[in-house]
PDB file of N, CA and C in Angstrom:
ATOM      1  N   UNK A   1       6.022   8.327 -12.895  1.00  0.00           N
ATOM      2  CA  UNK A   1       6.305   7.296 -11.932  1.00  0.00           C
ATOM      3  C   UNK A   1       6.503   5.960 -12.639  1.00  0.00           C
ATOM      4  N   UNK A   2       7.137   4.943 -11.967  1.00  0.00           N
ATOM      5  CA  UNK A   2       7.753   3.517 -12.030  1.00  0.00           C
ATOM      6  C   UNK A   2       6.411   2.929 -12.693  1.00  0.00           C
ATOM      7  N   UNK A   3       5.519   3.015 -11.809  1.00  0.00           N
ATOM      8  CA  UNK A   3       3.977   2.398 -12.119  1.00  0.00           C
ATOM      9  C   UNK A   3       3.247   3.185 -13.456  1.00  0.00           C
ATOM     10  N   UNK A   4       3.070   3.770 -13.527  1.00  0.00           N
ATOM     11  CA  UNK A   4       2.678   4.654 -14.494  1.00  0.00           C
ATOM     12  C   UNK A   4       3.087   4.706 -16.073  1.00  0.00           C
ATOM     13  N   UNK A   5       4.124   4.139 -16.148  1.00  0.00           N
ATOM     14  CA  UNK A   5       4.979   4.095 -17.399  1.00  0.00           C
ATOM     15  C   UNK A   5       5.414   2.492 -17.471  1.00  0.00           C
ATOM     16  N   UNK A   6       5.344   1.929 -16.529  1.00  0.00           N
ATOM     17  CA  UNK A   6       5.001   0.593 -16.739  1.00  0.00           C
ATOM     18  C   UNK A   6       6.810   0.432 -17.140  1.00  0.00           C
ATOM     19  N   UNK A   7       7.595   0.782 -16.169  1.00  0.00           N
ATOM     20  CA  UNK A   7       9.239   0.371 -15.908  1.00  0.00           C
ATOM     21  C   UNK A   7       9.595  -0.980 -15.455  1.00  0.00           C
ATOM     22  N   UNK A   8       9.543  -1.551 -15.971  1.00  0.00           N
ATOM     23  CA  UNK A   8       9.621  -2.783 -15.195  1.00  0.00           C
ATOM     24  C   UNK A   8      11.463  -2.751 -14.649  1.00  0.00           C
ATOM     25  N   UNK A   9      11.840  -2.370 -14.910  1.00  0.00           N
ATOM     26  CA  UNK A   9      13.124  -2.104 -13.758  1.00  0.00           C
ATOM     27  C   UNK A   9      13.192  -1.476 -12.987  1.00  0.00           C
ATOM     28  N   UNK A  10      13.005  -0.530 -13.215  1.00  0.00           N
ATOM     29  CA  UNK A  10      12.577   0.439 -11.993  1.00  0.00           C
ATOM     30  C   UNK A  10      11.766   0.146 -11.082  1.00  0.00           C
ATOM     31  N   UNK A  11      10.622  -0.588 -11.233  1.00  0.00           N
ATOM     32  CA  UNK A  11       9.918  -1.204 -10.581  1.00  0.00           C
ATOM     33  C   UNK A  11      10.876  -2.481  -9.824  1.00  0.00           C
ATOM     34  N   UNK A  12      11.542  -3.280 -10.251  1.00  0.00           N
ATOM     35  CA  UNK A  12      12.002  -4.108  -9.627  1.00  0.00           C
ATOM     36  C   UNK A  12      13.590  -3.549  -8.803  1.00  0.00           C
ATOM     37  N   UNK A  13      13.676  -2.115  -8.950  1.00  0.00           N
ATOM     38  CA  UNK A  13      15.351  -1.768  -8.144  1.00  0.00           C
ATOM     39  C   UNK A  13      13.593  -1.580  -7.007  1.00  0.00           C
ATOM     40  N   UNK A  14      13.143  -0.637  -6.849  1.00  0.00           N
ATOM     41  CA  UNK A  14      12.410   0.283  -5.831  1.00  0.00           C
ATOM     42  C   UNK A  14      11.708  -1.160  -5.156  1.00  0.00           C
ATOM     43  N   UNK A  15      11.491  -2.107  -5.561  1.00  0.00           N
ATOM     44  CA  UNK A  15      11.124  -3.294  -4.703  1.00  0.00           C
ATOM     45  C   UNK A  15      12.142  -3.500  -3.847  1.00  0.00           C
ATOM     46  N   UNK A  16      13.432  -3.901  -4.650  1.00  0.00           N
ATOM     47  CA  UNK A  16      15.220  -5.082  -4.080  1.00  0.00           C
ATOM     48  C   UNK A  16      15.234  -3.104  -3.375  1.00  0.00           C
ATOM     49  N   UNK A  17      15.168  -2.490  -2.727  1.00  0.00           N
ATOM     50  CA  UNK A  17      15.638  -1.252  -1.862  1.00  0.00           C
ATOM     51  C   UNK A  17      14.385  -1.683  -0.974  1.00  0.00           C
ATOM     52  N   UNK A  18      13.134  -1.405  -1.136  1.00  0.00           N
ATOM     53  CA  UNK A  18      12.576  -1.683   0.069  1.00  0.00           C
ATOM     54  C   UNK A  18      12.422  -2.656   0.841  1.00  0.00           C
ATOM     55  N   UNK A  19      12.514  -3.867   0.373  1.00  0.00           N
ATOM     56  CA  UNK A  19      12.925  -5.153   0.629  1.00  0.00           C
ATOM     57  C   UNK A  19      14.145  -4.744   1.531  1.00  0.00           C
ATOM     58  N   UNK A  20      15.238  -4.208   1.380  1.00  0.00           N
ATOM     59  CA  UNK A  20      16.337  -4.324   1.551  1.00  0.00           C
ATOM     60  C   UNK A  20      16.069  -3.519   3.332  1.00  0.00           C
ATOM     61  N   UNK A  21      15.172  -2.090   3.008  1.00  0.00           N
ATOM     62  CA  UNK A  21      15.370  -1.322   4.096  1.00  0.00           C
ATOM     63  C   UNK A  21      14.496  -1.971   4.787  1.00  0.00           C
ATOM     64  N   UNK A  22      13.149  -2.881   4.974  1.00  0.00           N
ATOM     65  CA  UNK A  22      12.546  -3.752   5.820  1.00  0.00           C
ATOM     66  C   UNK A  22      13.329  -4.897   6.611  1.00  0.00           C
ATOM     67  N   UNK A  23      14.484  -5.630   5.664  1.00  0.00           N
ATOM     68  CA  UNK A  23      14.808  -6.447   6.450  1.00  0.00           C
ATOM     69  C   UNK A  23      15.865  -6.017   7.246  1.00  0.00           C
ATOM     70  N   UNK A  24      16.598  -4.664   6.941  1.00  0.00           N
ATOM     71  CA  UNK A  24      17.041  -4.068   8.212  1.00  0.00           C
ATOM     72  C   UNK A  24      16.662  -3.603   9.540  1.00  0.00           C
ATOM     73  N   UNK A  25      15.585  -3.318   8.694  1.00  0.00           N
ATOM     74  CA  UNK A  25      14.436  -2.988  10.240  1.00  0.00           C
ATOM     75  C   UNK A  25      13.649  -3.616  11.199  1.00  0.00           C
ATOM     76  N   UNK A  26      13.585  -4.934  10.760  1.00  0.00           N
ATOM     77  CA  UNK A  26      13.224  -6.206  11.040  1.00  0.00           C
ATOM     78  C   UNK A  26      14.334  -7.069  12.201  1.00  0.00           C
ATOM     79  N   UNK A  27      15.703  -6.650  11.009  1.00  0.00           N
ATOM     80  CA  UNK A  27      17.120  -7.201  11.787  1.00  0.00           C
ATOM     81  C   UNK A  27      17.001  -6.393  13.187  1.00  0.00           C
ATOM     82  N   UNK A  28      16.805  -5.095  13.075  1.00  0.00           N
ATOM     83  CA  UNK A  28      17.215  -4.428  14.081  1.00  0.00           C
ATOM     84  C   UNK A  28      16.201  -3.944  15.364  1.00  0.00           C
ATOM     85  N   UNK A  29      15.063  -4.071  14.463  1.00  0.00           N
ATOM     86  CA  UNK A  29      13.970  -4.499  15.534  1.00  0.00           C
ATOM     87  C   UNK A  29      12.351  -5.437  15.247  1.00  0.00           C
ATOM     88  N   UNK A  30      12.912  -6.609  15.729  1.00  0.00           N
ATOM     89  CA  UNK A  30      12.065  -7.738  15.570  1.00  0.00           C
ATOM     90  C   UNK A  30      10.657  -7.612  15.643  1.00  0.00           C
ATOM     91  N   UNK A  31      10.568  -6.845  16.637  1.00  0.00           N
ATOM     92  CA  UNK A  31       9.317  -6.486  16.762  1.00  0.00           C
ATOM     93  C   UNK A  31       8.338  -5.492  15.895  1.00  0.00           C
ATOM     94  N   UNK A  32       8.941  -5.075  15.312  1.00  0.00           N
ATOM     95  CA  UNK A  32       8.414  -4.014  13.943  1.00  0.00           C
ATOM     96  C   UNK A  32       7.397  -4.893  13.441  1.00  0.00           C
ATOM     97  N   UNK A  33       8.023  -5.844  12.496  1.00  0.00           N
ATOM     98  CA  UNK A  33       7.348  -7.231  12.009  1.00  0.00           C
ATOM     99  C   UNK A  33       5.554  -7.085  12.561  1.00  0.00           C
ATOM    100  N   UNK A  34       5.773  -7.586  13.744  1.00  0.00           N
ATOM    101  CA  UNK A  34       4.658  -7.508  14.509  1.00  0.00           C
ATOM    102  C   UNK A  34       3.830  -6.633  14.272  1.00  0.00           C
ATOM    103  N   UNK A  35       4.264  -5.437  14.445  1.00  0.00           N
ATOM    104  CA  UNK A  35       3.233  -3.976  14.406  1.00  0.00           C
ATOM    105  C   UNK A  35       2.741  -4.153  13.055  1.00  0.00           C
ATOM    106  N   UNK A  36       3.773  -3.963  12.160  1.00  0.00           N
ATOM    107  CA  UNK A  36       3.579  -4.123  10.254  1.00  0.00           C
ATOM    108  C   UNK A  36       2.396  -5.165  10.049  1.00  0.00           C
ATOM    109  N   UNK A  37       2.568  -6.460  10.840  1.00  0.00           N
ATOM    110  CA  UNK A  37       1.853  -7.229   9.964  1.00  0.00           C
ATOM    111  C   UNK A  37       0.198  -6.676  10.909  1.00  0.00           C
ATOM    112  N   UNK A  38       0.259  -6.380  11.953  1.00  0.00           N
ATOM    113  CA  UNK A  38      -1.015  -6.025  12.549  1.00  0.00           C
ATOM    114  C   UNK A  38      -1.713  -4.601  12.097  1.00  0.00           C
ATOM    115  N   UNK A  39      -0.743  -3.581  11.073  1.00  0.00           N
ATOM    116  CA  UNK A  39      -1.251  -2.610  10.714  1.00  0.00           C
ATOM    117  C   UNK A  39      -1.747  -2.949   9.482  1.00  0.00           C
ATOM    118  N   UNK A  40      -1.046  -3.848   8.404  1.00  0.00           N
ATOM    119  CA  UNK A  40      -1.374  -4.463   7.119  1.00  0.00           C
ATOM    120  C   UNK A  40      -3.002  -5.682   7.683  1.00  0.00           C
ATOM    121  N   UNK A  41      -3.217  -6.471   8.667  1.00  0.00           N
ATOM    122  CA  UNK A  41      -4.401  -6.539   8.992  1.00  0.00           C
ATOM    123  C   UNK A  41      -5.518  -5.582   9.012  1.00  0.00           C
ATOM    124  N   UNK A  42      -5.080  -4.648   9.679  1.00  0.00           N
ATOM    125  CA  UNK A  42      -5.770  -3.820  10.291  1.00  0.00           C
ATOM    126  C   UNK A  42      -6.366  -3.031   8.362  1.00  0.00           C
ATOM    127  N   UNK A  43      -6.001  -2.807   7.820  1.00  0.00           N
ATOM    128  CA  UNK A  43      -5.897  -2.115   6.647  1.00  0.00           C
ATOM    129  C   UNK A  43      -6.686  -2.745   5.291  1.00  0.00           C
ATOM    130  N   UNK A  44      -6.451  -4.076   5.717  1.00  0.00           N
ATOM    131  CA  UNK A  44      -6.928  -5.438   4.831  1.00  0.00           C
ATOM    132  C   UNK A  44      -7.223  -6.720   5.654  1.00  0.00           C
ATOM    133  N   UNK A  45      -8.604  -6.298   6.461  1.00  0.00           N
ATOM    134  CA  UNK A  45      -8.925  -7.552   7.142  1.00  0.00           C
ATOM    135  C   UNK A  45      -8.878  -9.049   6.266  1.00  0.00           C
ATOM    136  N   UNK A  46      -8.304  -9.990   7.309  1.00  0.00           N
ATOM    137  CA  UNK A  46      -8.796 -11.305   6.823  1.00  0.00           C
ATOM    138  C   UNK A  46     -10.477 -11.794   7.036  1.00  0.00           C
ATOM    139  N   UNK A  47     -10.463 -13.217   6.093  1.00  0.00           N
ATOM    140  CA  UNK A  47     -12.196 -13.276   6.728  1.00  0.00           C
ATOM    141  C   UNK A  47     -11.975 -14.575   8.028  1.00  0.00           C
ATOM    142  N   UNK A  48     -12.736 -15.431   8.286  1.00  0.00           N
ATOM    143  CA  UNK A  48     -11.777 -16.124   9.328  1.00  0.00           C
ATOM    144  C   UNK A  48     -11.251 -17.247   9.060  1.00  0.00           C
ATOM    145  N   UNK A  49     -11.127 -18.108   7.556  1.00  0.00           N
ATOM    146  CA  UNK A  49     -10.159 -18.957   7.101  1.00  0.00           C
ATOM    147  C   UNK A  49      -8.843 -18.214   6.955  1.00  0.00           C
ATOM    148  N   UNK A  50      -9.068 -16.819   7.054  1.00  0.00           N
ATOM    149  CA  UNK A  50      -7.648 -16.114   6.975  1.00  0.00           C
ATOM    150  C   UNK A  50      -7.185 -15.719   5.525  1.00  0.00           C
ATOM    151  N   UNK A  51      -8.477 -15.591   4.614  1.00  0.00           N
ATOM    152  CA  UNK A  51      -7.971 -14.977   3.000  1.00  0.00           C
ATOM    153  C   UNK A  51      -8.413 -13.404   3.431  1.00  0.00           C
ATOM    154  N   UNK A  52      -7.640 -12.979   2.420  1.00  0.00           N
ATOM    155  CA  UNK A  52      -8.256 -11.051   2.549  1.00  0.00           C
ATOM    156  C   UNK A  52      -9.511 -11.465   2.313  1.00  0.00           C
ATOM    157  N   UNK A  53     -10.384 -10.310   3.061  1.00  0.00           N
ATOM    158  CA  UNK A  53     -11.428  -9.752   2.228  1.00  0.00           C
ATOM    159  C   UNK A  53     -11.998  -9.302   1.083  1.00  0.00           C
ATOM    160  N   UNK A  54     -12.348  -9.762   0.428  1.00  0.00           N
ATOM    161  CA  UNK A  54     -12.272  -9.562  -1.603  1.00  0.00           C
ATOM    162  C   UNK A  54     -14.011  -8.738  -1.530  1.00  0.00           C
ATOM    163  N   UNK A  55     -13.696  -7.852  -2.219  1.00  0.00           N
ATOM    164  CA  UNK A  55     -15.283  -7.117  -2.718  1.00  0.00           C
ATOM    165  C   UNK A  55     -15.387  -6.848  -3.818  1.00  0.00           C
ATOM    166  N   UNK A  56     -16.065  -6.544  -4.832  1.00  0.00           N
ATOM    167  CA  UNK A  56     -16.286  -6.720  -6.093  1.00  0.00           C
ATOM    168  C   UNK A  56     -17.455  -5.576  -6.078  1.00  0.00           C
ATOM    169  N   UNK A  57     -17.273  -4.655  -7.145  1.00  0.00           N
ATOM    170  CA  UNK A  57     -18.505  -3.564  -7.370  1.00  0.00           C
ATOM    171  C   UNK A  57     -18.431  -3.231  -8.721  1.00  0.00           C
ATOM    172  N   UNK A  58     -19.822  -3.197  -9.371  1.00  0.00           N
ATOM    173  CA  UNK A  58     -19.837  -3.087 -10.719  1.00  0.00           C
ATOM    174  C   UNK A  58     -20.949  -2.095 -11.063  1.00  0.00           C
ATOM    175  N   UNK A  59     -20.756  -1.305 -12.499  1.00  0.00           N
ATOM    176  CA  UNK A  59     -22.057  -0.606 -12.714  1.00  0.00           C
ATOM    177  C   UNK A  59     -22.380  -0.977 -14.144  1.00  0.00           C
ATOM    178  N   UNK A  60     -23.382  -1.117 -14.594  1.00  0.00           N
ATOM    179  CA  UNK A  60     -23.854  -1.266 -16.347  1.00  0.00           C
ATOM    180  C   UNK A  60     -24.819  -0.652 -16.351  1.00  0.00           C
ATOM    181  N   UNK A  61     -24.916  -0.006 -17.507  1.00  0.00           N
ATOM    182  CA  UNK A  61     -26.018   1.015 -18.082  1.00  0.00           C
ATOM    183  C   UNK A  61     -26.624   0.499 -19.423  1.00  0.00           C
ATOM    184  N   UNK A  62     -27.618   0.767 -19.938  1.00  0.00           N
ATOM    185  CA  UNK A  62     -28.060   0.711 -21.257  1.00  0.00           C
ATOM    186  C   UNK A  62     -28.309  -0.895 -21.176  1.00  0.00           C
ATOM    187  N   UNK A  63     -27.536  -1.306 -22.489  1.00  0.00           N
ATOM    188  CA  UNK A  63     -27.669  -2.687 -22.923  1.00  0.00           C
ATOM    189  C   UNK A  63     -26.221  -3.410 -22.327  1.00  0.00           C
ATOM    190  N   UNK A  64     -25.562  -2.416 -21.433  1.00  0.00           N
ATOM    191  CA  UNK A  64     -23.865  -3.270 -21.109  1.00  0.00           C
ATOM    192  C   UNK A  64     -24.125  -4.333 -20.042  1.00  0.00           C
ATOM    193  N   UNK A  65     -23.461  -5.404 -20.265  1.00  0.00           N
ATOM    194  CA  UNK A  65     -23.150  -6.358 -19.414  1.00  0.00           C
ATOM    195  C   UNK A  65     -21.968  -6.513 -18.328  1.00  0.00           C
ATOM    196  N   UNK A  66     -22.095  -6.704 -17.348  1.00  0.00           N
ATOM    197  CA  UNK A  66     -20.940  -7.096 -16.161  1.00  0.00           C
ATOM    198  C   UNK A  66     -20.860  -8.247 -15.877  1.00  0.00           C
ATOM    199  N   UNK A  67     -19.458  -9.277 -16.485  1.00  0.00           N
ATOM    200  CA  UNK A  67     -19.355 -10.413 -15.505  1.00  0.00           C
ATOM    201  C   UNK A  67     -18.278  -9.963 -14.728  1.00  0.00           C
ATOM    202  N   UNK A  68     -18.155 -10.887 -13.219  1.00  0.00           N
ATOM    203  CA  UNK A  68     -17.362 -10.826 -12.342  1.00  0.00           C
ATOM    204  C   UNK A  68     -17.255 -11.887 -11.888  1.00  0.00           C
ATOM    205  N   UNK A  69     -16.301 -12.333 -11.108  1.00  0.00           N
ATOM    206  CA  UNK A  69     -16.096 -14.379 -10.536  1.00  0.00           C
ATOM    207  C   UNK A  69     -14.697 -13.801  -9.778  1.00  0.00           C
ATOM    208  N   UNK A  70     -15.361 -14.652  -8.587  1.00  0.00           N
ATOM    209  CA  UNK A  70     -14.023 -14.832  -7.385  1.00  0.00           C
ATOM    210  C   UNK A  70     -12.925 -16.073  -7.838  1.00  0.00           C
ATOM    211  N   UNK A  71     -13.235 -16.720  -9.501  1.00  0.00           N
ATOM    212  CA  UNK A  71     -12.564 -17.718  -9.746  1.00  0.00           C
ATOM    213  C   UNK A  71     -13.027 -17.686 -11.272  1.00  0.00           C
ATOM    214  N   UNK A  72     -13.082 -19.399 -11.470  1.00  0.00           N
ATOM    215  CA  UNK A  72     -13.474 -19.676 -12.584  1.00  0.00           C
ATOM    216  C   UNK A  72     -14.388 -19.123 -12.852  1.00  0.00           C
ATOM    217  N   UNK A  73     -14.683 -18.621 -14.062  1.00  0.00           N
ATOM    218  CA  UNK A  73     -16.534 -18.111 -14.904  1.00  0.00           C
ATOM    219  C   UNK A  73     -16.609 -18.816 -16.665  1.00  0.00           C
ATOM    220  N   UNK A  74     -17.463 -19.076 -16.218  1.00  0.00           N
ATOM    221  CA  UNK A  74     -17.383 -19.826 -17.777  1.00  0.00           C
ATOM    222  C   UNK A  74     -18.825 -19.065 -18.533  1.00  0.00           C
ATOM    223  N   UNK A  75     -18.766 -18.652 -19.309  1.00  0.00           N
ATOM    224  CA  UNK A  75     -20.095 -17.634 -19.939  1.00  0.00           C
ATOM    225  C   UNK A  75     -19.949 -18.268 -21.609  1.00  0.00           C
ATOM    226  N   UNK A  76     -21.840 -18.604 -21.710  1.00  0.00           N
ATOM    227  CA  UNK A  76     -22.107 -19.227 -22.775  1.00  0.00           C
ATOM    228  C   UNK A  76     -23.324 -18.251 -23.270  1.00  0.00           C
ATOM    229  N   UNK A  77     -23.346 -17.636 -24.272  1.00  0.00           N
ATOM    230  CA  UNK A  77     -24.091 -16.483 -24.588  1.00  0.00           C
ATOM    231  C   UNK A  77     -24.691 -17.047 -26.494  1.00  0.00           C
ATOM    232  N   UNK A  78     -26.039 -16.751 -25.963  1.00  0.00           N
ATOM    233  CA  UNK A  78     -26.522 -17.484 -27.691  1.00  0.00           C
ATOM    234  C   UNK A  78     -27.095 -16.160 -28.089  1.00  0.00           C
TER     235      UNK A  78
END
């Protein structure tokens, strides 16, 4: 696959085609839009400023360390 082998053209025709067959479907029925964006909610709630929902899960064993940051992390280790 496109993803898998890391095609970056291929990856960008299979985008410019679906792109292409959405905004036909869109053209031809407006209301699609609607359903799409309420099933893509539905799939990936917002929180109520309206960003996705972001979750973060980590495991460390032994002596391993996990950082994680919804942003900046700045780590100072002596």
């Amino acid at each position: 696959m496109a993803t898998e082998s890391d095609d970056q053209e291929m990856l960008n025709e299979l985008r410019a085609q679906w792109e292409g067959q959405l905004r036909r479907l869109f053209l031809a029925h407006p209301a699609a839009a609607g359903e799409l964006r309420r099933l893509l909610d539905e799939l990936s709630p917002a929180d109520a400023a309206g960003r996705p929902a972001i979750g973060q899960h980590a495991t460390a064993s032994g002596q391993a360390r996990v950082y994680q940051a919804g942003r900046d992390q700045h780590i100072t280790e002596r």
